[in-house]
Protein backbone atom coordinates (compact mmCIF):
# COMPACT_ATOMS: atom_id res chain seq x y z
CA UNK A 1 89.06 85.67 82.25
CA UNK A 2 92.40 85.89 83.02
CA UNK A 3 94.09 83.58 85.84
CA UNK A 4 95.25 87.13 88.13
CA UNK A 5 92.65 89.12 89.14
CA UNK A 6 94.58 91.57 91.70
CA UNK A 7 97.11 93.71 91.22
CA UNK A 8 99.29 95.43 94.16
CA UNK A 9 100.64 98.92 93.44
CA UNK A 10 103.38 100.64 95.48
CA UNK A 11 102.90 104.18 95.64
CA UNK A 12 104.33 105.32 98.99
CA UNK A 13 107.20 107.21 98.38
CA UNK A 14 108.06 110.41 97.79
CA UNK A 15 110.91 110.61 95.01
CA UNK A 16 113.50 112.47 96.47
CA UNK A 17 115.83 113.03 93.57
CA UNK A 18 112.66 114.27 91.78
CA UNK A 19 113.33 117.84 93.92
CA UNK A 20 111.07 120.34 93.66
CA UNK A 21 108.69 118.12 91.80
CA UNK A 22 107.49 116.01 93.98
CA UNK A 23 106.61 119.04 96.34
CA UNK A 24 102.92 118.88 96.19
CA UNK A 25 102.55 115.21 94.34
CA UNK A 26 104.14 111.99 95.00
CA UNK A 27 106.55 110.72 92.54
CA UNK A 28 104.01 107.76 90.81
CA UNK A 29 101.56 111.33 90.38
CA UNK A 30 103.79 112.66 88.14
CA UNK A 31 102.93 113.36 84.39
CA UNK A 32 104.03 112.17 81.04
CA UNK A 33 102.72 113.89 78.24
CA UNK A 34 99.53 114.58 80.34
CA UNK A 35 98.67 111.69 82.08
CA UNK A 36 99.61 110.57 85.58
CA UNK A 37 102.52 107.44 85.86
CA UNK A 38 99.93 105.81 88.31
CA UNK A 39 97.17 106.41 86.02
CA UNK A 40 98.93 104.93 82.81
CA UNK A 41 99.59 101.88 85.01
CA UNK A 42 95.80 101.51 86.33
CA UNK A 43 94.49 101.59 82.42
CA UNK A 44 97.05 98.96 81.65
CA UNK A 45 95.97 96.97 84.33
CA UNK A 46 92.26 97.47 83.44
CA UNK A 47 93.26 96.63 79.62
CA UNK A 48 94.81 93.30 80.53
CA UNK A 49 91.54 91.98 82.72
CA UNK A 50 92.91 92.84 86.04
CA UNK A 51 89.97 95.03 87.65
CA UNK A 52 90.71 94.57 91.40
CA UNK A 53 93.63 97.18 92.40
CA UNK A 54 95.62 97.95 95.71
CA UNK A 55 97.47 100.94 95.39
CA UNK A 56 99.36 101.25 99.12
CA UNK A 57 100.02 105.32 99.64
CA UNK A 58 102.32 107.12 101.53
CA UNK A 59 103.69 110.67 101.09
CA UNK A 60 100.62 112.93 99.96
CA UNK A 61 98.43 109.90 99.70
CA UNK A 62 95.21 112.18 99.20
CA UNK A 63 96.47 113.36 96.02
CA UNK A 64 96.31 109.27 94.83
CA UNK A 65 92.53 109.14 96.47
CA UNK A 66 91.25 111.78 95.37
CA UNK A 67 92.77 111.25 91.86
CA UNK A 68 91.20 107.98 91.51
CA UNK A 69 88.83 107.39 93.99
CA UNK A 70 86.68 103.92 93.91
CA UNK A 71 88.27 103.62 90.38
CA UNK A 72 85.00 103.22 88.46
CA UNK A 73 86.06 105.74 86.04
CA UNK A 74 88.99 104.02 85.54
CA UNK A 75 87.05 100.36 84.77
CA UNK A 76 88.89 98.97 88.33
CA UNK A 77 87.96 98.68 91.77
CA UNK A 78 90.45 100.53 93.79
CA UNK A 79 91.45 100.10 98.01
CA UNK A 80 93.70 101.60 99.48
CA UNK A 81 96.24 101.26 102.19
CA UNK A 82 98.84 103.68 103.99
CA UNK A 83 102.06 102.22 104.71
CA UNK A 84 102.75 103.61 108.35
CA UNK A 85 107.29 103.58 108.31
CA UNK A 86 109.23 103.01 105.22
CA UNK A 87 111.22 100.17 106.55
CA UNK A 88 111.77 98.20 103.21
CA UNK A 89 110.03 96.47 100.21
CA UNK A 90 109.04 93.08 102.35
CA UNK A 91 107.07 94.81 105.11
CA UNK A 92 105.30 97.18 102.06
CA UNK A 93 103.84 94.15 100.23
CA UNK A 94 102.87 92.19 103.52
CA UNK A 95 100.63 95.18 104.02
CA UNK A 96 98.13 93.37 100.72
CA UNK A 97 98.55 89.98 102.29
CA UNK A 98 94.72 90.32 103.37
CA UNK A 99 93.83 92.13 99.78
CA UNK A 100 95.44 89.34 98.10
CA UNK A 101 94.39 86.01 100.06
CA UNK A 102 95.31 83.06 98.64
CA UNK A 103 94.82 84.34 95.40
CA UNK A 104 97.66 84.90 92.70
CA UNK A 105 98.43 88.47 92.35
CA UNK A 106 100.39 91.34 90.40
CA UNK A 107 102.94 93.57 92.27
CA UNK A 108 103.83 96.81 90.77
CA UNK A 109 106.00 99.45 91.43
CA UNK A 110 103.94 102.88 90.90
CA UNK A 111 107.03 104.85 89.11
CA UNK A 112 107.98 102.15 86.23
CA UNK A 113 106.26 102.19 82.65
CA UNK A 114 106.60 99.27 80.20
CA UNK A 115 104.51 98.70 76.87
CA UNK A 116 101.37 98.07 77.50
CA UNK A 117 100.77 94.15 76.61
CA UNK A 118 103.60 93.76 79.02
CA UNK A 119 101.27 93.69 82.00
CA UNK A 120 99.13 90.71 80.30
CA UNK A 121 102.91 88.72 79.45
CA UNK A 122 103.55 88.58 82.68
CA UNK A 123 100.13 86.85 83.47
CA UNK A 124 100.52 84.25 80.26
CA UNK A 125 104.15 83.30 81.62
CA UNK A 126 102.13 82.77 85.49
CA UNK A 127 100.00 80.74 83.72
CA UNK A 128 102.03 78.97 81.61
CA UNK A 129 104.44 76.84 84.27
CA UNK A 130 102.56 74.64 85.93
CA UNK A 131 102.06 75.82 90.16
CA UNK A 132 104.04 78.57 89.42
CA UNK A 133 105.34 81.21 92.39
CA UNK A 134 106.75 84.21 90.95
CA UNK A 135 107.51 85.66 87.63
CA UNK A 136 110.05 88.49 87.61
CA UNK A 137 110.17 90.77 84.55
CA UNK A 138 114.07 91.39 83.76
CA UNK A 139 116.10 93.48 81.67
CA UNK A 140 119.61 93.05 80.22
CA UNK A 141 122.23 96.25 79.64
CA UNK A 142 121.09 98.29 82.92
CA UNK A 143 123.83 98.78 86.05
CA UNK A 144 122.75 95.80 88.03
CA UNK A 145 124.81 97.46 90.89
CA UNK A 146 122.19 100.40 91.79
CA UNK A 147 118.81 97.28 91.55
CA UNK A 148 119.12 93.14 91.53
CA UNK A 149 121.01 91.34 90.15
CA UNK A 150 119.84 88.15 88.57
CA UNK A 151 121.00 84.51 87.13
CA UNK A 152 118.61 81.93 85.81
CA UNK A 153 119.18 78.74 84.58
CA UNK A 154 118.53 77.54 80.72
CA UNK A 155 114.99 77.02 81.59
CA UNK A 156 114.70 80.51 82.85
CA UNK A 157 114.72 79.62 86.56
CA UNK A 158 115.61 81.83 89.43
CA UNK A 159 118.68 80.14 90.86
CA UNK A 160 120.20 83.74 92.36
CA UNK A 161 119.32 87.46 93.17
CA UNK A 162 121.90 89.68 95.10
CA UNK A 163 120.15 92.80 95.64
CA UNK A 164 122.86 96.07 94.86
CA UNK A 165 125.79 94.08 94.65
CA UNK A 166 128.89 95.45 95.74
CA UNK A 167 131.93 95.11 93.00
CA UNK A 168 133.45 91.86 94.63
CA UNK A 169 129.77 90.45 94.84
CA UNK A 170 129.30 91.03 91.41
CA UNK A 171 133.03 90.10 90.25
CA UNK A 172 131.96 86.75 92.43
CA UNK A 173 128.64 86.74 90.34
CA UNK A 174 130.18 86.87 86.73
CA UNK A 175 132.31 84.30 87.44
CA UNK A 176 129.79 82.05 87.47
CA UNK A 177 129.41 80.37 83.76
CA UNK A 178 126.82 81.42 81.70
CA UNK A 179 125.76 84.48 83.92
CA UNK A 180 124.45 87.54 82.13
CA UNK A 181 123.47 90.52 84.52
CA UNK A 182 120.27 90.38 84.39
CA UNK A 183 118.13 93.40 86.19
CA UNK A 184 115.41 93.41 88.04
CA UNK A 185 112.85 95.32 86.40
CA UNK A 186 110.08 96.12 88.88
CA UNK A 187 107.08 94.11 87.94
CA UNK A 188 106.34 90.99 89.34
CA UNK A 189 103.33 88.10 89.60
CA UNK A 190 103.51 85.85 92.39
CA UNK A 191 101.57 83.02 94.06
CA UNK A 192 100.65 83.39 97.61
CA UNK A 193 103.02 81.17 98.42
CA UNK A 194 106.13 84.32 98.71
CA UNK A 195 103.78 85.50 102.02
CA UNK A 196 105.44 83.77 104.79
CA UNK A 197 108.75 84.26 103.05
CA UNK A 198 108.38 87.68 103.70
CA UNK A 199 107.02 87.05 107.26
CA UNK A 200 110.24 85.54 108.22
CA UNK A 201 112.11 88.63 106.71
CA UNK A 202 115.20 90.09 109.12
CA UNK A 203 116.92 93.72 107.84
CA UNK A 204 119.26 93.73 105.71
CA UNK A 205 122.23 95.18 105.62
CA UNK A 206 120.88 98.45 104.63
CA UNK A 207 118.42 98.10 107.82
CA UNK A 208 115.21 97.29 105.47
CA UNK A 209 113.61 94.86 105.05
CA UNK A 210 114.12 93.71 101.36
CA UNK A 211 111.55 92.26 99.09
CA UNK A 212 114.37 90.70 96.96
CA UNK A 213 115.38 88.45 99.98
CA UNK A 214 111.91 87.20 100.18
CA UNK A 215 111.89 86.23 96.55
CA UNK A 216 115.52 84.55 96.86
CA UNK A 217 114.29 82.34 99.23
CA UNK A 218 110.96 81.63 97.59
CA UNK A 219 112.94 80.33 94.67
CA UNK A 220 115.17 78.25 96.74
CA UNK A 221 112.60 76.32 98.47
CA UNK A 222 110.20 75.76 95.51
CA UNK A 223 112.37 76.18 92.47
CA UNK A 224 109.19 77.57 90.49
CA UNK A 225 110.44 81.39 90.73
CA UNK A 226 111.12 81.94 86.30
CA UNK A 227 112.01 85.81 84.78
CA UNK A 228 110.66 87.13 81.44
CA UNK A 229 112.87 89.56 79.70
CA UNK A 230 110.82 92.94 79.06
CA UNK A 231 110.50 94.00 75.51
CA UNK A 232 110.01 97.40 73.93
CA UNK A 233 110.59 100.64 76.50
CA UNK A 234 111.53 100.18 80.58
CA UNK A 235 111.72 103.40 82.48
CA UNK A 236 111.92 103.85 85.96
CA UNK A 237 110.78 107.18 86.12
CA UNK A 238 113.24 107.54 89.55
CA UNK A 239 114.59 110.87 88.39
CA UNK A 240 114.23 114.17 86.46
CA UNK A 241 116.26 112.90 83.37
CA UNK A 242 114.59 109.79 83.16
CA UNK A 243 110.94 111.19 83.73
CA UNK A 244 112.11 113.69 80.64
CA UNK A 245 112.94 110.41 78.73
CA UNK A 246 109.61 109.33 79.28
CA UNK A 247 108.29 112.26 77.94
CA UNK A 248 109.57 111.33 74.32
CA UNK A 249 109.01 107.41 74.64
CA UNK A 250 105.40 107.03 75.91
CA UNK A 251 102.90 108.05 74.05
């Protein structure tokens, strides 16, 4: 049995920059060689012992329902929840804060595919620091200006994110020594501990409120936030090109 039983999806959006695509299916909808992003990501989930799934909808949610329904056919149990305004990452999750309870849970964005054991990784590394609060799956070479940008100690700890650093943040940044630019890859586990940290959430100043400022201060206070570097394929599937590169990756 493993020690996270719930797993939150996001799967509101609409994918823009997908164009013509994402007409009559949102962007987490769309296939790779056959099989639905969101879909891949549910039998991952199911593979790695999670079984108890929120997927939070948006922009043509009934295609998600419908798609999966209770999720019995796809060995989960599946709720759902519509995110009313698209006001940010923070205010998204807080929607599962009643899904979750106190319980330890995965969050997932619905348009990124990893290798599969990744999913059951991230649960090992939960379990393997002792109270942990977060775990954030990273990745090194990507442009940490258009995501986070990361720096962790030698043990791995979360000591600072800076969400789409501007050039002088990130000249300030790699000044530091040591820093590599890490990049925030998308999947997360966390301990119910990051829920008020995202009820105290202001905007930003992109006027969202910003997941990534929840999880800064969540490491601040407890100083149990640690990444794990993804291995084998990362693809945010954010864009024609890249959902094409999927196409010849995934399998």
């Amino acid at each position: 049995m493993s020690g996270i039983q719930k797993a939150i999806i996001l799967a509101a959006g609409k994918g823009t920059r997908m164009g013509n695509l994402t007409s009559d299916l949102p962007k987490p909808m769309l296939p790779v060689n056959g099989v639905p992003v969101l879909e891949r990501i549910v039998h991952h989930l199911s593979a790695s012992g999670v079984h108890d799934v929120l997927i939070i909808t948006g922009y043509k949610a009934e295609a998600v329902e419908r798609h999966f329904g209770d999720g019995s056919a796809f060995g989960c149990r599946i709720r759902y929840i519509r995110q009313p305004t698209q006001d940010g990452t923070g205010r998204v999750v807080e929607l599962g804060h009643p899904f979750t309870g106190s319980e330890p849970f995965l969050l997932i964005y619905g348009d990124i595919l990893v290798e599969p054991p990744t999913y059951s990784r991230v649960i090992q590394e939960f379990q393997k620091h002792k109270d942990c609060a977060g775990i954030l799956t990273v990745n090194l070479g990507e442009d940490v200006t258009k995501g986070g940008a990361l720096i962790f100690d030698e043990e791995f700890r979360l000591k600072e994110l800076v969400e789409k650093p501007s050039s002088e943040e990130l000249q300030k940044l790699t000044a530091v020594p040591g820093f590599k630019p890490w990049y925030n890859a998308g999947l997360y586990a966390f301990a119910a501990e990051l829920f008020p940290h995202i009820a105290r959430l202001k905007k930003s100043v992109r006027g969202e409120y910003e997941l990534t400022d929840a999880i800064r201060t969540l490491a601040r206070d407890t100083g149990r936030v640690f990444g794990m570097r993804i291995e084998g394929y990362w693809i945010d599937v954010r864009d024609p090109v890249l959902l094409a590169r999927a196409q010849s990756l995934v399998k």
